[in-house]
N, C-alpha and C. Protein backbone atom coordinates (compact mmCIF):
# COMPACT_ATOMS: atom_id res chain seq x y z
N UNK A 1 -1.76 -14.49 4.96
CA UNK A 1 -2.71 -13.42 5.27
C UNK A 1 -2.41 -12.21 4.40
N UNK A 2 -3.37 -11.58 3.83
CA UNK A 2 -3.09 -10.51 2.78
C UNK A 2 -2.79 -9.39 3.77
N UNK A 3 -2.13 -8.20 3.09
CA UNK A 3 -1.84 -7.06 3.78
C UNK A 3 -2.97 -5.77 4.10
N UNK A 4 -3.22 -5.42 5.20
CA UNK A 4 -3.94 -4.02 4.80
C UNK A 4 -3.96 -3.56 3.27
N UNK A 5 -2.56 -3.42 3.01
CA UNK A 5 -2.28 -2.47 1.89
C UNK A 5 -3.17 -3.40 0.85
N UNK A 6 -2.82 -4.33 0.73
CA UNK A 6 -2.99 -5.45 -0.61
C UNK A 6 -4.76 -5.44 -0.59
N UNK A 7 -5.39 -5.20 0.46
CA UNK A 7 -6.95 -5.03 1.06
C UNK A 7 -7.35 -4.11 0.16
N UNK A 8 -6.53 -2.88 0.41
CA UNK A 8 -7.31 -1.18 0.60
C UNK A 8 -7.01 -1.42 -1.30
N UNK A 9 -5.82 -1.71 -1.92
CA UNK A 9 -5.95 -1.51 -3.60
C UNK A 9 -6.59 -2.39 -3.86
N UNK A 10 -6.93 -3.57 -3.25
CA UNK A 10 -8.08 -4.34 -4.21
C UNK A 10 -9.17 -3.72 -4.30
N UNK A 11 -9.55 -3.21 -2.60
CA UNK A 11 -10.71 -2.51 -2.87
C UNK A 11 -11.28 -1.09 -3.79
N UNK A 12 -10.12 -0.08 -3.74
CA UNK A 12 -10.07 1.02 -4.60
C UNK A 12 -9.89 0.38 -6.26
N UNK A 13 -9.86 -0.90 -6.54
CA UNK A 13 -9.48 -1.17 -7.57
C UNK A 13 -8.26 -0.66 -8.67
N UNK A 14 -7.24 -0.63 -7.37
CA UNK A 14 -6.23 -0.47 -7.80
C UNK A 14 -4.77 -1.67 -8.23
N UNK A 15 -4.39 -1.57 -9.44
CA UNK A 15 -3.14 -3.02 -9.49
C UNK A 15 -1.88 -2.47 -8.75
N UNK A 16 -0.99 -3.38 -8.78
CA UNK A 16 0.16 -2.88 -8.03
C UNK A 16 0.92 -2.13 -9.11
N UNK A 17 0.75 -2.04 -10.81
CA UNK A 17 1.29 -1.39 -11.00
C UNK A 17 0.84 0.21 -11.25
N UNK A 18 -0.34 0.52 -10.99
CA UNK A 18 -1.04 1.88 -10.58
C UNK A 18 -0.74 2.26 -9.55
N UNK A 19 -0.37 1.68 -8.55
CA UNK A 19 0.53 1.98 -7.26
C UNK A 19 1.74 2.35 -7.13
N UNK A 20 2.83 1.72 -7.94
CA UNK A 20 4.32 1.87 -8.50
C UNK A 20 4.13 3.10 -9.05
N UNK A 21 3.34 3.39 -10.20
CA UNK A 21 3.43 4.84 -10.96
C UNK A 21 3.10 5.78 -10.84
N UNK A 22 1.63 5.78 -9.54
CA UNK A 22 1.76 6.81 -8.30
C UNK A 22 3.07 7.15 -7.50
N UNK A 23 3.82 6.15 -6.97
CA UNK A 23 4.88 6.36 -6.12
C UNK A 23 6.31 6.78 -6.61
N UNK A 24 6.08 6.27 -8.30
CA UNK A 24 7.59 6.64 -9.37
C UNK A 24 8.24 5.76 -8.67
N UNK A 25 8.02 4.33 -8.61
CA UNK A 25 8.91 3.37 -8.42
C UNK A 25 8.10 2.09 -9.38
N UNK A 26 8.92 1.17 -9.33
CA UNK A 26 8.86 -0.03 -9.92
C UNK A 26 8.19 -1.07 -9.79
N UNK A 27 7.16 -1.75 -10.68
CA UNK A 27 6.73 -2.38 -10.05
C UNK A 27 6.37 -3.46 -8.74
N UNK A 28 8.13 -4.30 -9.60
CA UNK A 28 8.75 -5.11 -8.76
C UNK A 28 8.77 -4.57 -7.62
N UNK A 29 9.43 -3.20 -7.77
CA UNK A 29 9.84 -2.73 -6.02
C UNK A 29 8.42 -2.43 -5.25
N UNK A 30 7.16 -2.69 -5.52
CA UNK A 30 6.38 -2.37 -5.14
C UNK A 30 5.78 -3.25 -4.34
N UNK A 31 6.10 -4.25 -5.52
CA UNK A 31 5.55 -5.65 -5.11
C UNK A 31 6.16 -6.15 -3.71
N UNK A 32 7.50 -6.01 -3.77
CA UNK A 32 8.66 -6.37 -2.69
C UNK A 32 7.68 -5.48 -1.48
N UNK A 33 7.47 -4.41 -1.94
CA UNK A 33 7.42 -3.22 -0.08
C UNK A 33 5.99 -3.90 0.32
N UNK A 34 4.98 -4.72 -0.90
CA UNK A 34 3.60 -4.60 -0.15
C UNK A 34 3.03 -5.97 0.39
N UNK A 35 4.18 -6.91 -0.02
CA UNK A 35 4.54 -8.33 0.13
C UNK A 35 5.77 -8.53 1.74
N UNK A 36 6.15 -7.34 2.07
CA UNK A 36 6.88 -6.72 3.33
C UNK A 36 8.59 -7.38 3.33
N UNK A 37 9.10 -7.71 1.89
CA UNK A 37 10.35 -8.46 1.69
C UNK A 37 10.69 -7.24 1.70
N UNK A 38 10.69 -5.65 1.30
CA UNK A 38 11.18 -4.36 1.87
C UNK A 38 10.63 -3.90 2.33
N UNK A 39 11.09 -2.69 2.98
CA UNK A 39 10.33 -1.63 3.78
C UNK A 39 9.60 -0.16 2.70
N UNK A 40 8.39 0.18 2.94
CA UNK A 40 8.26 1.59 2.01
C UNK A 40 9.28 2.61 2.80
N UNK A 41 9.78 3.62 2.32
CA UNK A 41 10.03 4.80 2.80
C UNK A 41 9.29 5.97 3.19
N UNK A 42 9.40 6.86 3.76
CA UNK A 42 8.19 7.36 4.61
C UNK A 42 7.56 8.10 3.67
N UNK A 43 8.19 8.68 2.74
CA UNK A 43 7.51 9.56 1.53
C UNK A 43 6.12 9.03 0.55
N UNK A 44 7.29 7.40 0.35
CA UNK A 44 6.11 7.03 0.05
C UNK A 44 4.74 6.28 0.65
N UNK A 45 5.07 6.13 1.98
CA UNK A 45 3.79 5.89 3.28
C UNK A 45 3.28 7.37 2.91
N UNK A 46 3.45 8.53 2.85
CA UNK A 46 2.56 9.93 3.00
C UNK A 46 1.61 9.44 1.94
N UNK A 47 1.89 9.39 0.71
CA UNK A 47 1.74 9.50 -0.47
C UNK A 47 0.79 8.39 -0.46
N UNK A 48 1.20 6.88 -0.03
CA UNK A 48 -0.35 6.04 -0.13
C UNK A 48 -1.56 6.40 0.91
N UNK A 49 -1.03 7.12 2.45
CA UNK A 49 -2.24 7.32 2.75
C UNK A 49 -3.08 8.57 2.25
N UNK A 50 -2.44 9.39 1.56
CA UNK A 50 -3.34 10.37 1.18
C UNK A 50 -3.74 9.57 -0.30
N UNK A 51 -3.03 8.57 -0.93
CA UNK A 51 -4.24 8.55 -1.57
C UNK A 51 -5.69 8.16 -0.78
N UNK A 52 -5.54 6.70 0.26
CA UNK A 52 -6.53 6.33 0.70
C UNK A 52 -6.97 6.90 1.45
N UNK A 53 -6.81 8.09 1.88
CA UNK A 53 -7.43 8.84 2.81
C UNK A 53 -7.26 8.61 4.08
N UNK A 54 -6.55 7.81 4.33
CA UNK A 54 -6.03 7.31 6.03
C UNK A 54 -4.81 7.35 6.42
N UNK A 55 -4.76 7.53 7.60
CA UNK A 55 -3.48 7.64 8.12
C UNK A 55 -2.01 6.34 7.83
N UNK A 56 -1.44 6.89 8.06
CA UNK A 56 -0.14 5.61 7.89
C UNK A 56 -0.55 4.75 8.82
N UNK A 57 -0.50 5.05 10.39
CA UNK A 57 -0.70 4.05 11.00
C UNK A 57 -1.79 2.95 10.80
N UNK A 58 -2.85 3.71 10.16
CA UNK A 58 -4.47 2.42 10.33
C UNK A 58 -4.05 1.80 8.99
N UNK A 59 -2.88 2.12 7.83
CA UNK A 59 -2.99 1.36 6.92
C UNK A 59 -1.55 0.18 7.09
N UNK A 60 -0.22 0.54 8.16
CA UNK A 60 0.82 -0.23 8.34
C UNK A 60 0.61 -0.67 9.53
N UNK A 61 0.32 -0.34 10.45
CA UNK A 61 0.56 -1.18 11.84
C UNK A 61 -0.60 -0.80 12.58
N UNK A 62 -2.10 -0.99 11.77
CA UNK A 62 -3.37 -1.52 12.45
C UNK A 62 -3.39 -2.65 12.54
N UNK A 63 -4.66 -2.85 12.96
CA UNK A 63 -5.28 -4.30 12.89
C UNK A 63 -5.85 -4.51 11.00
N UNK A 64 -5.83 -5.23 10.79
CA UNK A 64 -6.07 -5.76 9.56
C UNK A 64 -7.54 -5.88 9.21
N UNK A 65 -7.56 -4.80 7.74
CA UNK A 65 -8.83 -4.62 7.73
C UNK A 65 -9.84 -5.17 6.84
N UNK A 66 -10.98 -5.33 6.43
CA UNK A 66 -11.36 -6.39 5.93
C UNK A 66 -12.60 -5.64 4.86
N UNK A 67 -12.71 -6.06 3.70
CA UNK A 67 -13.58 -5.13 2.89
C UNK A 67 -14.52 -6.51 2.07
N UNK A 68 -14.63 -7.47 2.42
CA UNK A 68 -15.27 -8.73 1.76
C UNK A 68 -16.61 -8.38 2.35
């Protein structure tokens, strides 16, 4: 099952590495936090929901959202 997160950048048409270089981290490590083999840190949870305009919670521990 894909992630919220992995949802909301397909839909903004964003890659994971436009995401990494928003956050000043690595791709890889990006890949790891949005694939959930790590955790993000909270700075960078602020930082993706203001890009998407939503809160942390409706984008990490909602219900899973669907843009098809």
């Amino acid at each position: 099952m894909e992630s919220n997160l992995k949802c909301l950048r397909s839909k903004f048409g964003f890659s994971q590495q436009d995401i990494a270089e928003y956050l000043g981290i690595s791709k890889t490590s990006y890949h790891n936090k949005e694939t959930g083999e790590r955790e993000f840190k909270l700075n960078e949870c602020k930082k993706i929901s203001e890009l998407f305009n939503m809160k942390i919670d409706e984008i990490f521990f909602g219900e899973r959202v669907s843009f098809k």
